[in-house]
Protein backbone atom coordinates (compact mmCIF):
# COMPACT_ATOMS: atom_id res chain seq x y z
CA UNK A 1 50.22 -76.19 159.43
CA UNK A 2 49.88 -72.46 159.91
CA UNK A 3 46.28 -72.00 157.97
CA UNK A 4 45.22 -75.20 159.85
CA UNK A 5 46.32 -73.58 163.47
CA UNK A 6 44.58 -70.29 162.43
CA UNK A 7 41.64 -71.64 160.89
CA UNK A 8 41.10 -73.70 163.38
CA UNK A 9 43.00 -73.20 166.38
CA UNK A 10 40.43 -75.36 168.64
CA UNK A 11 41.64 -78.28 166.66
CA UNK A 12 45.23 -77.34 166.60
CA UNK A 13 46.05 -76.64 170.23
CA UNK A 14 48.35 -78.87 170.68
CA UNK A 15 50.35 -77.48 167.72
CA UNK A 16 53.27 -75.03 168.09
CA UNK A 17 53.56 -73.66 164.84
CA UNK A 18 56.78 -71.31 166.38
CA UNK A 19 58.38 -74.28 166.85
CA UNK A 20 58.33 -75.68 163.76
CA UNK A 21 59.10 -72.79 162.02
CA UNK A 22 62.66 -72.80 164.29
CA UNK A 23 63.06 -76.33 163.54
CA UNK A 24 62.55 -75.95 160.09
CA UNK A 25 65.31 -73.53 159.19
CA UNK A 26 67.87 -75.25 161.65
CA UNK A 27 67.18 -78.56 159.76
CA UNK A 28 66.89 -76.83 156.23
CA UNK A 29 69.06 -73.52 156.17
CA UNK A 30 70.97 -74.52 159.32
CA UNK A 31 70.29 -71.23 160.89
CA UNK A 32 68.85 -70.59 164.84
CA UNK A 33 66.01 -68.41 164.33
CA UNK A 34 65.14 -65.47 167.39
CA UNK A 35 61.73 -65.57 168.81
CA UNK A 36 61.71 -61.85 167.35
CA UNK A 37 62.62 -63.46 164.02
CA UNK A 38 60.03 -66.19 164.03
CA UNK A 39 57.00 -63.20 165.10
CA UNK A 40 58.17 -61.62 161.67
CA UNK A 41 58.56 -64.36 159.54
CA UNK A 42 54.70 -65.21 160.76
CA UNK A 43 53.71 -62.06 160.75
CA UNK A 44 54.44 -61.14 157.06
CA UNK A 45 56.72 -58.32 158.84
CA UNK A 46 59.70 -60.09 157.38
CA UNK A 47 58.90 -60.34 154.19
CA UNK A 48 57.80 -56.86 153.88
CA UNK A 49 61.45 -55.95 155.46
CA UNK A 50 63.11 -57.87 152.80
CA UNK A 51 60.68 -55.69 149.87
CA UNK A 52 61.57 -52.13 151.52
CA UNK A 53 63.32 -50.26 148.58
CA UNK A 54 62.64 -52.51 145.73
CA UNK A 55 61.00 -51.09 142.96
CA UNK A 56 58.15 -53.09 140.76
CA UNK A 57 57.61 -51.90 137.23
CA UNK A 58 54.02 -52.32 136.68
């Protein structure tokens, strides 16, 4: 739903892909996501958050 609302956001307007990110981990992990939270997971800034410190061996 997010590559469809970014690819083609004239299409998807009616689509709040915030919203079903929050309503997917309240159903699934049972947990009440911030706004601030949601902009993150979306963003990629989460994910990178969650890497910080880990080291890959190439």
């Amino acid at each position: 739903m997010w590559l469809a609302s970014t690819a083609y956001p004239e299409r998807f307007q009616d689509l709040c892909v915030n919203c079903l990110v929050k309503e997917f981990y309240k159903e699934i992990i049972g947990f009440d996501l911030s706004e601030a939270q949601i902009r993150d997971i979306l963003s990629g800034a989460y994910e990178l958050k969650m890497m910080k410190g880990i080291s890959h061996k190439g």
